[in-house]
N, C-alpha and C. Protein backbone atom coordinates (compact mmCIF):
# COMPACT_ATOMS: atom_id res chain seq x y z
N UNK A 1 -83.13 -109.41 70.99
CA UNK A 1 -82.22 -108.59 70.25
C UNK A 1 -81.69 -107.49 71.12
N UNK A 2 -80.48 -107.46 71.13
CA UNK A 2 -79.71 -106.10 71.66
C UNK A 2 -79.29 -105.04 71.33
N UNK A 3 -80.02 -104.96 70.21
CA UNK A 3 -79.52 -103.63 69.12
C UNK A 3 -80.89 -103.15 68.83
N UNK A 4 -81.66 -103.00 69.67
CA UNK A 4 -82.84 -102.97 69.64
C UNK A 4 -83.30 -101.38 70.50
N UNK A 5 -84.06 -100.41 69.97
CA UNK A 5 -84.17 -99.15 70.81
C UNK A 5 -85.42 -98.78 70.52
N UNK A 6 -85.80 -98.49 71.98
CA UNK A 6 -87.72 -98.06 72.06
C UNK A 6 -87.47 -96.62 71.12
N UNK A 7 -88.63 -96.40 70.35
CA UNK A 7 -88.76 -95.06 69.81
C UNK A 7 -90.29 -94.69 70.09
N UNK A 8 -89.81 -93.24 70.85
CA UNK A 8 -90.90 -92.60 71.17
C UNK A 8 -91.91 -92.00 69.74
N UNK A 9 -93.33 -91.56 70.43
CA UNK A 9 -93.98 -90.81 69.33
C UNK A 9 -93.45 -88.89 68.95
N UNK A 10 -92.91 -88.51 70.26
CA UNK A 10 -92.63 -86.91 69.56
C UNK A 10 -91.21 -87.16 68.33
N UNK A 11 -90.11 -87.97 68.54
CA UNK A 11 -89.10 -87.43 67.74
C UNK A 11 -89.27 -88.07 66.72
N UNK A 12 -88.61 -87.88 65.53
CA UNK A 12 -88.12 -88.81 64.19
C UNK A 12 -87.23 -89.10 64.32
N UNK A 13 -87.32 -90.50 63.71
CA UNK A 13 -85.83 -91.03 63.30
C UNK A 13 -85.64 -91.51 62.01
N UNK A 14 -84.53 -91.70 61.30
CA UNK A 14 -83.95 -92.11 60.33
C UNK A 14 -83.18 -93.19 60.17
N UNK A 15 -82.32 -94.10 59.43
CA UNK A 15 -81.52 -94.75 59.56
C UNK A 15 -80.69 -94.32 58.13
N UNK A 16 -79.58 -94.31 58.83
CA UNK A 16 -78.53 -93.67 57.46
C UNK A 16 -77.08 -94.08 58.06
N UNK A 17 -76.33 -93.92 57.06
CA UNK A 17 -74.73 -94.58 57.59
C UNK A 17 -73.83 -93.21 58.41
N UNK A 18 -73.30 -93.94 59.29
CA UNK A 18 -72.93 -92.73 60.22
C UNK A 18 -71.18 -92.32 59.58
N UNK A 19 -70.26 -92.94 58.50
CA UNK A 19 -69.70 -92.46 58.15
C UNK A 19 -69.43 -91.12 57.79
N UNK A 20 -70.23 -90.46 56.95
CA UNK A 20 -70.25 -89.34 56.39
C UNK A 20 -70.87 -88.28 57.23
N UNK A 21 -71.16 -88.35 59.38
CA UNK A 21 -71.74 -87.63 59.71
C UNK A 21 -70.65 -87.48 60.86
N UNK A 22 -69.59 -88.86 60.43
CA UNK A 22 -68.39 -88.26 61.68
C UNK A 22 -67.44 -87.57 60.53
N UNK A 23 -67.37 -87.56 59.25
CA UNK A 23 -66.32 -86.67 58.42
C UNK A 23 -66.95 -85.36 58.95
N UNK A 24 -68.24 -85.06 58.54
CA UNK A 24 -68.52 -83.49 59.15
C UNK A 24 -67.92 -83.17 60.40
N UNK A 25 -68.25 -84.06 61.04
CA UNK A 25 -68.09 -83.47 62.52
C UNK A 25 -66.43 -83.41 62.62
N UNK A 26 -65.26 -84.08 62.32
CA UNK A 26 -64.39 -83.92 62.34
C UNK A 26 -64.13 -82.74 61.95
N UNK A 27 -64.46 -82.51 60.52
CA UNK A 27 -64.18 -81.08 59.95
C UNK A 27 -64.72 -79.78 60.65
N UNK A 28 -66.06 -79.90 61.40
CA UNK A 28 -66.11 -79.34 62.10
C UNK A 28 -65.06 -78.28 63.72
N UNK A 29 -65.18 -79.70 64.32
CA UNK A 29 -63.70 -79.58 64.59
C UNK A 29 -62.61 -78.82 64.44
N UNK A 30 -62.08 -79.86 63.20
CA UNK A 30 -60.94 -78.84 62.62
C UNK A 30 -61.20 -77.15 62.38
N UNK A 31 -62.24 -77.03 62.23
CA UNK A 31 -62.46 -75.71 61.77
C UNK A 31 -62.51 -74.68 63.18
N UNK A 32 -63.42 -75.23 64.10
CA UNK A 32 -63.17 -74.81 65.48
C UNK A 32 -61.60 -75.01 66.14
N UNK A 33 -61.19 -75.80 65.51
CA UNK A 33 -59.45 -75.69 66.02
C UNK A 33 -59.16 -74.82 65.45
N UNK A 34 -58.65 -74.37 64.26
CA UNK A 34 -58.20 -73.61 63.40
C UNK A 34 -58.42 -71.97 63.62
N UNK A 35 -59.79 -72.07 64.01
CA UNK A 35 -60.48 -70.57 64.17
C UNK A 35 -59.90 -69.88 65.72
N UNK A 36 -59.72 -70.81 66.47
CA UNK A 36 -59.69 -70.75 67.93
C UNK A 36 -58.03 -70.09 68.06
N UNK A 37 -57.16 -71.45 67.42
CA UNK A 37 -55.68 -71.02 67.53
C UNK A 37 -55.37 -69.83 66.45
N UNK A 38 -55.49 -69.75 65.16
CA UNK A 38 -54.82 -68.71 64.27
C UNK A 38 -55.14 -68.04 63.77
N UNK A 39 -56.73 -68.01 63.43
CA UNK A 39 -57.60 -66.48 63.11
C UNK A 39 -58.47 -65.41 64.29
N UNK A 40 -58.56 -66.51 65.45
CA UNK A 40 -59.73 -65.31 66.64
C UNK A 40 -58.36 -64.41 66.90
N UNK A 41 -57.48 -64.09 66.86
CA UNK A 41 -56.74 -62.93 67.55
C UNK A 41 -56.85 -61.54 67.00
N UNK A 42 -56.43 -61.97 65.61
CA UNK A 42 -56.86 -61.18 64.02
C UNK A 42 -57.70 -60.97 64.16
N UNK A 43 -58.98 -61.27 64.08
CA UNK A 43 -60.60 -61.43 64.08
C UNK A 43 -60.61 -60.43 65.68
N UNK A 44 -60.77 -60.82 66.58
CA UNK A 44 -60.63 -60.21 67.65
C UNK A 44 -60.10 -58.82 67.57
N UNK A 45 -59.04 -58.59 66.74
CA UNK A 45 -58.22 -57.35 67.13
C UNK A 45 -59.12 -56.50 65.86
N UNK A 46 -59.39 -57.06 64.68
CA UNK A 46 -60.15 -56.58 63.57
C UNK A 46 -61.45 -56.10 64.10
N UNK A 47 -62.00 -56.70 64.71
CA UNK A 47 -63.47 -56.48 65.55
C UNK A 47 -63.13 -55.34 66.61
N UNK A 48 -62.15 -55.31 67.40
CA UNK A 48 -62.11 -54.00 68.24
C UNK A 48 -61.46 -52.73 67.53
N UNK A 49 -60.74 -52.85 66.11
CA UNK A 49 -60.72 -51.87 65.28
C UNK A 49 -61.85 -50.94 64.67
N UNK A 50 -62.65 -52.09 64.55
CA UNK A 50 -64.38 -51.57 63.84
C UNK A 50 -64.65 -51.13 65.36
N UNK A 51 -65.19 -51.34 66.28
CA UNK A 51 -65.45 -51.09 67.19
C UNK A 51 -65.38 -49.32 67.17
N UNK A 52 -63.84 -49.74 67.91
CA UNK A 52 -63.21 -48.05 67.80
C UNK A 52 -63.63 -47.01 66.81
N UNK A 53 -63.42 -47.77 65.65
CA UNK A 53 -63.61 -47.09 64.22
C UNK A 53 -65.13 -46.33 64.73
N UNK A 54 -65.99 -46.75 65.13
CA UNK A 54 -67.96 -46.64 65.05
C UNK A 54 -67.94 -45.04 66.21
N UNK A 55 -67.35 -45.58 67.25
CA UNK A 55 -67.09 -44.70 68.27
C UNK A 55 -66.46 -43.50 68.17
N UNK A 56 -65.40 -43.35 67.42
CA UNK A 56 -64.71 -42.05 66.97
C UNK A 56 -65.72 -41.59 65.64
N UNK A 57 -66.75 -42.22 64.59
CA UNK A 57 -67.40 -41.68 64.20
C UNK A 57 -68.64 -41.31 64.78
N UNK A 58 -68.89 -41.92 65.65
CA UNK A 58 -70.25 -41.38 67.06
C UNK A 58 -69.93 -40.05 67.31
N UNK A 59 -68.42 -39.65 67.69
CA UNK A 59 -68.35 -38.43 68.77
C UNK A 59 -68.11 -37.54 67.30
N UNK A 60 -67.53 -37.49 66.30
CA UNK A 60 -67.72 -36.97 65.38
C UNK A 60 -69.28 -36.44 64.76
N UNK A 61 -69.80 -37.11 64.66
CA UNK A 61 -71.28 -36.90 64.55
C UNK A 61 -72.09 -36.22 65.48
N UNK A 62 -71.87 -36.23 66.70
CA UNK A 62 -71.99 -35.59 67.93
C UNK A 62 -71.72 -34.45 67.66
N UNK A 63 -70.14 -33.98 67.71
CA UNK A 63 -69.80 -32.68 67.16
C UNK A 63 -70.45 -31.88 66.85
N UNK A 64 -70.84 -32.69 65.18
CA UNK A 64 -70.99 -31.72 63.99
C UNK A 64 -71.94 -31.25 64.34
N UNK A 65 -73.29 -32.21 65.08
CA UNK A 65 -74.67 -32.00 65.50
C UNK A 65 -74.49 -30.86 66.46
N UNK A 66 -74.17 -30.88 67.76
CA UNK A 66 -73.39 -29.68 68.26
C UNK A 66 -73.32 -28.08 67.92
N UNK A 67 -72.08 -28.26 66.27
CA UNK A 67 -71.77 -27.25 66.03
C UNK A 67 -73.02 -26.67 64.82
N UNK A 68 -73.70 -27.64 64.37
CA UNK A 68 -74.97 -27.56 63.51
C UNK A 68 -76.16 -26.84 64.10
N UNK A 69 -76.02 -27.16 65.86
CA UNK A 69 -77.46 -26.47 66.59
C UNK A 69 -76.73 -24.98 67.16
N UNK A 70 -75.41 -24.74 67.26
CA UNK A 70 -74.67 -23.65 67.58
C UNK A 70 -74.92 -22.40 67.01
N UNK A 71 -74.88 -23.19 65.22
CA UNK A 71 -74.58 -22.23 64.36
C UNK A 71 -76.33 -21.63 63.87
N UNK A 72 -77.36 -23.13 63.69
CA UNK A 72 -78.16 -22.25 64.19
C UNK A 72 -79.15 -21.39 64.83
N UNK A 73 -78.45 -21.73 66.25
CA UNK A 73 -78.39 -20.00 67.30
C UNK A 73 -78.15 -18.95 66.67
N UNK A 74 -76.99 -19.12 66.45
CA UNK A 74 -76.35 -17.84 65.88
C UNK A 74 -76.98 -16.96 64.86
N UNK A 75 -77.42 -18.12 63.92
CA UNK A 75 -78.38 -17.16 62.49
C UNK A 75 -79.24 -16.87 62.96
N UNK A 76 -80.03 -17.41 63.96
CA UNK A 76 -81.65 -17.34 64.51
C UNK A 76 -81.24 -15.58 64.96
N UNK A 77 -80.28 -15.32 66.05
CA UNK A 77 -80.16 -13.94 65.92
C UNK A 77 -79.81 -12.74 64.87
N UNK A 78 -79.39 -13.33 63.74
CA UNK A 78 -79.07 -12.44 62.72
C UNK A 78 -79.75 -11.57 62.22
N UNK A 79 -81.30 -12.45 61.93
CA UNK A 79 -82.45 -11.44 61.76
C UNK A 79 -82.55 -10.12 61.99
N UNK A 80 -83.05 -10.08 63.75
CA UNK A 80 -83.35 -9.00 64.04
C UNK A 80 -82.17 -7.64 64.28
N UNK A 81 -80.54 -8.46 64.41
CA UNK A 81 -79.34 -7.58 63.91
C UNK A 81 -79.71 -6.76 62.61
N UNK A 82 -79.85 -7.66 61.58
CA UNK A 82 -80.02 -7.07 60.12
C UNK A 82 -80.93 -5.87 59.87
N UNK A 83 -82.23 -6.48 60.84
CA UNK A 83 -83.15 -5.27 60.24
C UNK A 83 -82.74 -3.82 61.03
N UNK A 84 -82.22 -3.91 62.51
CA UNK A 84 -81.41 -2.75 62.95
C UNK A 84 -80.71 -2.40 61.82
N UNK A 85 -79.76 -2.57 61.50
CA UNK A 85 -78.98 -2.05 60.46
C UNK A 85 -79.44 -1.64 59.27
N UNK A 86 -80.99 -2.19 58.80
CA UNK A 86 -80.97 -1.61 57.61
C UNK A 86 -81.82 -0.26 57.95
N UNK A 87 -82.26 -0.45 59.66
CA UNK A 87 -83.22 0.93 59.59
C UNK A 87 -82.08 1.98 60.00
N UNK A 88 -80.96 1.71 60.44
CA UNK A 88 -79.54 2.71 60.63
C UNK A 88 -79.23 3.43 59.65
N UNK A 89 -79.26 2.59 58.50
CA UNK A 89 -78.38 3.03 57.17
C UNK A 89 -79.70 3.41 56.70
N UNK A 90 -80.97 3.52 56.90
CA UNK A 90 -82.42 4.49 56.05
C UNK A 90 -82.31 5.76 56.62
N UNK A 91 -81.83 5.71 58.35
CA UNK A 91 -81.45 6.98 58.67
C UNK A 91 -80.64 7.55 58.15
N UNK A 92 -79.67 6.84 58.16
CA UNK A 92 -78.01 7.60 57.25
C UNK A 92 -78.24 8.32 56.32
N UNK A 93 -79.04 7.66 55.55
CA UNK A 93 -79.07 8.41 53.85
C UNK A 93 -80.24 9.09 54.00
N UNK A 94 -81.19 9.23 54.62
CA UNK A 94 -82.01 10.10 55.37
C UNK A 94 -81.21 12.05 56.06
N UNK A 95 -80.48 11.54 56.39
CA UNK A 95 -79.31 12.34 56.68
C UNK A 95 -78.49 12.94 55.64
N UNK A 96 -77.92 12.08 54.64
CA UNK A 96 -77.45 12.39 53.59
C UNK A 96 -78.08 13.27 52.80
N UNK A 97 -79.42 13.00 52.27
CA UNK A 97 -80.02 13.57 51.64
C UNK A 97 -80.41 14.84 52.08
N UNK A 98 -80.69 14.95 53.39
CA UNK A 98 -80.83 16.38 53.98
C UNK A 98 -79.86 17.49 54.10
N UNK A 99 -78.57 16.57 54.44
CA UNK A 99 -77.51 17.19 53.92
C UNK A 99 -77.46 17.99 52.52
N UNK A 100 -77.43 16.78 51.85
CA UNK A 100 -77.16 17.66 49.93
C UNK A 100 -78.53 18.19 49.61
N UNK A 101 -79.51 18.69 50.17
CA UNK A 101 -80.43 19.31 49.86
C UNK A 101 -79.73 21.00 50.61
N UNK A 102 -79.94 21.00 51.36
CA UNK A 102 -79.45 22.03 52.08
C UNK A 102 -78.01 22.78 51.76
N UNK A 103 -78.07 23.92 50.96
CA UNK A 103 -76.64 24.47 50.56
C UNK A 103 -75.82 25.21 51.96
N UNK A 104 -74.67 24.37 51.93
CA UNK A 104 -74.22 25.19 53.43
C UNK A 104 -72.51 25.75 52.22
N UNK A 105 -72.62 27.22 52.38
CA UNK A 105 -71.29 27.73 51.94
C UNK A 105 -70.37 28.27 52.75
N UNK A 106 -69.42 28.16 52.88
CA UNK A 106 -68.37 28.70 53.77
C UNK A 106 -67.91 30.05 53.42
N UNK A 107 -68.02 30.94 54.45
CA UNK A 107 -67.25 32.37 53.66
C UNK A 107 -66.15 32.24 52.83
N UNK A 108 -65.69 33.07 51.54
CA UNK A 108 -64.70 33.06 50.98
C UNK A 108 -63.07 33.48 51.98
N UNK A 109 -63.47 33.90 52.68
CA UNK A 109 -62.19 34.01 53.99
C UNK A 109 -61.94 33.27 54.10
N UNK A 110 -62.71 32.15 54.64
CA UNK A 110 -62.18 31.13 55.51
C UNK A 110 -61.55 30.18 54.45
N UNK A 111 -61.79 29.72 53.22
CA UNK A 111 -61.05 29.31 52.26
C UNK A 111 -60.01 29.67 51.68
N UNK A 112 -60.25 31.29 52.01
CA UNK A 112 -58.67 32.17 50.96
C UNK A 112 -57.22 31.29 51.22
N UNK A 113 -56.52 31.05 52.70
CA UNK A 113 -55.58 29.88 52.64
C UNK A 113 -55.25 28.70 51.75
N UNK A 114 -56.50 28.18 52.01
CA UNK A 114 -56.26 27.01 51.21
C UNK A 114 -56.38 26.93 49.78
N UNK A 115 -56.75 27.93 49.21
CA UNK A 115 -56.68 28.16 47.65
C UNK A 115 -55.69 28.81 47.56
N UNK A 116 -54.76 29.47 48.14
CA UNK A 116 -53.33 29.76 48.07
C UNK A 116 -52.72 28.78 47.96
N UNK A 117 -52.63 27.66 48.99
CA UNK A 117 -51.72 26.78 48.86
C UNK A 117 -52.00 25.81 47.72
N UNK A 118 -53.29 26.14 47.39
CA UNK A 118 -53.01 25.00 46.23
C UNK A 118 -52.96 26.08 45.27
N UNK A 119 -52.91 26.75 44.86
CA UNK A 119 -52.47 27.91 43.39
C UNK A 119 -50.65 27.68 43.87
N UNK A 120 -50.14 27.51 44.96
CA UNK A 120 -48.83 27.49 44.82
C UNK A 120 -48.22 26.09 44.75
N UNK A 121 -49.35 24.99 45.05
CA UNK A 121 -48.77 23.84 44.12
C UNK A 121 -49.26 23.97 42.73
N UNK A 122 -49.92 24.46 42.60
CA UNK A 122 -50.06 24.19 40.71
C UNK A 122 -48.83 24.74 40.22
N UNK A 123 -48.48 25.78 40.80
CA UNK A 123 -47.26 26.84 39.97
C UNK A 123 -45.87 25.78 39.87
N UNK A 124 -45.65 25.02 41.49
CA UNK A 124 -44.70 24.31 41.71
C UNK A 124 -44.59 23.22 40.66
N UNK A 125 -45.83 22.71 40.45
CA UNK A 125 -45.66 21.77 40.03
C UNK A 125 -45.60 21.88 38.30
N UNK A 126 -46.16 23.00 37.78
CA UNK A 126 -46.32 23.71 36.42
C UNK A 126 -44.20 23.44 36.26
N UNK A 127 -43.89 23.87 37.35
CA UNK A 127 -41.76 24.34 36.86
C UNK A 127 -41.65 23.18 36.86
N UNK A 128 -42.01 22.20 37.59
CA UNK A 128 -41.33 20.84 37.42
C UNK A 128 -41.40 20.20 36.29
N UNK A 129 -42.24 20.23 35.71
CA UNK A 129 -43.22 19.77 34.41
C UNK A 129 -42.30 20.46 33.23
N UNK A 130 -42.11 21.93 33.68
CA UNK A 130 -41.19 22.58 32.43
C UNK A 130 -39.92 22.17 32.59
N UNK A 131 -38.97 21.99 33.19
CA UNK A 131 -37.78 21.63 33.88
C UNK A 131 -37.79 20.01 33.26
N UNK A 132 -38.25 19.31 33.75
CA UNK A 132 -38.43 17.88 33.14
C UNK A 132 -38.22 17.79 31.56
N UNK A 133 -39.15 18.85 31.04
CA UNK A 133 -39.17 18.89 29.46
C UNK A 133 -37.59 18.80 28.78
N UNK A 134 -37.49 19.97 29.48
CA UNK A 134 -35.96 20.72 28.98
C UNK A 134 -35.24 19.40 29.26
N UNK A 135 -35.46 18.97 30.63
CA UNK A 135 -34.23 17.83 30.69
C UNK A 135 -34.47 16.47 29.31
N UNK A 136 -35.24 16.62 28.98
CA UNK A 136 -35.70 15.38 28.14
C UNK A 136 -35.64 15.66 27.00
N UNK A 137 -35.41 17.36 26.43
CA UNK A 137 -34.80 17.16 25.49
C UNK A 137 -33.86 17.17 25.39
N UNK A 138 -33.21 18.00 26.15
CA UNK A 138 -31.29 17.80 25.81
C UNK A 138 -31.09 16.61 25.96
N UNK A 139 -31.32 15.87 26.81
CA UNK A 139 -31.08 13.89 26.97
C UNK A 139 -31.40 13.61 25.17
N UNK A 140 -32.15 14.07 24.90
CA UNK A 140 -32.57 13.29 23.65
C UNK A 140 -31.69 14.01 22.57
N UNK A 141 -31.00 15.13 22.27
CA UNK A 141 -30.15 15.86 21.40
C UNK A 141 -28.97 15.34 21.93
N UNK A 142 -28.87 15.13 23.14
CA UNK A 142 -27.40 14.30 23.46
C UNK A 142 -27.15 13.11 22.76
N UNK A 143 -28.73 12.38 22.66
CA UNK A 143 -28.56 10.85 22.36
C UNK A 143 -28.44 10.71 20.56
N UNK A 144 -29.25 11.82 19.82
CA UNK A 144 -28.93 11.44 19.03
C UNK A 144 -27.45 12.32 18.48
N UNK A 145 -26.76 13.55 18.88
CA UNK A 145 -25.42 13.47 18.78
C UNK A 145 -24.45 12.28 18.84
N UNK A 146 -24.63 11.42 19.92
CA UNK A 146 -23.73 10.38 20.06
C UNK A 146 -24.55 9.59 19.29
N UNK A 147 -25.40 9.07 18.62
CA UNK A 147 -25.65 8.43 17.97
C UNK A 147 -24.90 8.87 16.53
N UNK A 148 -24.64 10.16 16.22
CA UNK A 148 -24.58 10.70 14.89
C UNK A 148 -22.57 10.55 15.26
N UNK A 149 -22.09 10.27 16.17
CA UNK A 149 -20.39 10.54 16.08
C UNK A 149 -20.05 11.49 16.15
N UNK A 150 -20.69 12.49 16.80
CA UNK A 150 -19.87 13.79 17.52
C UNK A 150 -19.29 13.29 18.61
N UNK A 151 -17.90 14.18 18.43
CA UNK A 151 -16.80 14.44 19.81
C UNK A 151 -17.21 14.58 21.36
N UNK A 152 -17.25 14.11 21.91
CA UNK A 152 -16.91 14.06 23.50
C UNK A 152 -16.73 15.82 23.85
N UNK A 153 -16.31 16.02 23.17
CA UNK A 153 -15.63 17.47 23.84
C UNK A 153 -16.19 18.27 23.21
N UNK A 154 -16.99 17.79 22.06
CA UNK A 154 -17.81 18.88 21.36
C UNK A 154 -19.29 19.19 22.01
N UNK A 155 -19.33 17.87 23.00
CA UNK A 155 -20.78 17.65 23.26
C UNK A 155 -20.51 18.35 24.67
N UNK A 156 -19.18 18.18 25.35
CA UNK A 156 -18.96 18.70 26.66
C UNK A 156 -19.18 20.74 26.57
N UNK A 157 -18.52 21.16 25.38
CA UNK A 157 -18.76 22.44 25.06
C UNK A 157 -20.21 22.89 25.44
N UNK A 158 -20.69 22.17 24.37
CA UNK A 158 -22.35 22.38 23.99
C UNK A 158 -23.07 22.37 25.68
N UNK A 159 -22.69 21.76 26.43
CA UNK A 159 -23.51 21.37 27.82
C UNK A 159 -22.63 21.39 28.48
N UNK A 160 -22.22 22.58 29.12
CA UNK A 160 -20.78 23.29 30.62
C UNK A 160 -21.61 22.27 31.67
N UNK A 161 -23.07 22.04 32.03
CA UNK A 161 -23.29 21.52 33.26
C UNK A 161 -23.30 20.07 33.44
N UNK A 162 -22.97 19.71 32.19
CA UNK A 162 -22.62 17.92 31.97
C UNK A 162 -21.32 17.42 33.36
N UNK A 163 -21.24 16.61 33.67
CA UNK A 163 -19.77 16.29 33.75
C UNK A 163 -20.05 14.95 33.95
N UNK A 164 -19.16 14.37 33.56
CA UNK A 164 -18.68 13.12 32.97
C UNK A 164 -17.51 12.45 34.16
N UNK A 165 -17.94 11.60 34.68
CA UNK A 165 -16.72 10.51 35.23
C UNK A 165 -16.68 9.77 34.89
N UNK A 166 -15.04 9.61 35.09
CA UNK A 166 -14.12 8.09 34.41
C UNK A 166 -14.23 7.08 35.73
N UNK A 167 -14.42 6.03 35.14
CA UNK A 167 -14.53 4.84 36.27
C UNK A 167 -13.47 4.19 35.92
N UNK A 168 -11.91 3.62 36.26
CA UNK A 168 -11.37 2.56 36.29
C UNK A 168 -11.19 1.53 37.21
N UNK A 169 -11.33 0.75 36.12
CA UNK A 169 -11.36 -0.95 36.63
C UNK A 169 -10.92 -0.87 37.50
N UNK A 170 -10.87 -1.73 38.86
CA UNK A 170 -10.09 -1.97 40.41
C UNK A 170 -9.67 -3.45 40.18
């Protein structure tokens, strides 16, 4: 017989119809054709997108880590800043308090100026205050005259320091 084949003891064998093991393999094939010509470029260019993508989030992460051990440096010194400052400001008000314990008065001389000048703004400002009045009432006896239909010329009598301009149209 010529269809005849020694079989060793390590492998197995089977006997089965080889139809349905060249459809795989064809399809196989096809699929390795297919992948090769019109999806590895896509696939390829998609894969060095992720790529990139991983790498720009690497150095990002890097960064932050970076600015994360920077920052804290920075607080690690804050401490001993702070407690300077709070023993500054125990002096301060240490100071303060010794201050407002202690009555320090200035001779009345050396103030007499400046209580002049302000007794002569109070006065100044006392006329302005009266002056204002006056103006606010005649404004207001003016307003309700012209409210009531008195004359122009009766109201001009009554108030010589009025004066009145005519505007015509241009």
């Amino acid at each position: 017989m010529e269809d005849e084949v020694e079989v060793s003891g390590k492998d197995e064998y089977e006997i089965f119809p080889v139809s349905p093991v060249r459809r795989l393999e064809d399809r196989v094939k096809h699929l390795e054709y297919a992948s090769a010509y019109s999806g590895a470029p896509q696939l390829q260019g998609l894969v060095t997108q992720i790529v990139e993508l991983v790498k720009s989030n690497q150095k990002i992460v890097d960064e932050v880590i970076r600015a994360n051990a920077d920052l804290r440096n920075e607080l690690s010194r804050l401490p001993p800043k702070i407690e300077d400052l709070i023993v500054e400001m125990k002096s301060f008000m240490n100071l303060i308090k010794m201050a407002g314990e202690e009555e320090v008065s200035l001779p009345p001389e050396a103030m007499k100026p400046v209580t002049e000048q302000f007794q002569k703004m109070v006065e100044q400002n006392q006329k302005l205050v009266e002056s204002n009045q006056e103006v606010l009432s005649a404004l207001e006896d003016i307003s309700k005259k012209i409210k009531t239909g008195t004359p122009v010329s009766q109201l001009l009598s009554a108030y010589p320091r009025v004066r009145i301009k005519s505007f015509e149209k241009q």
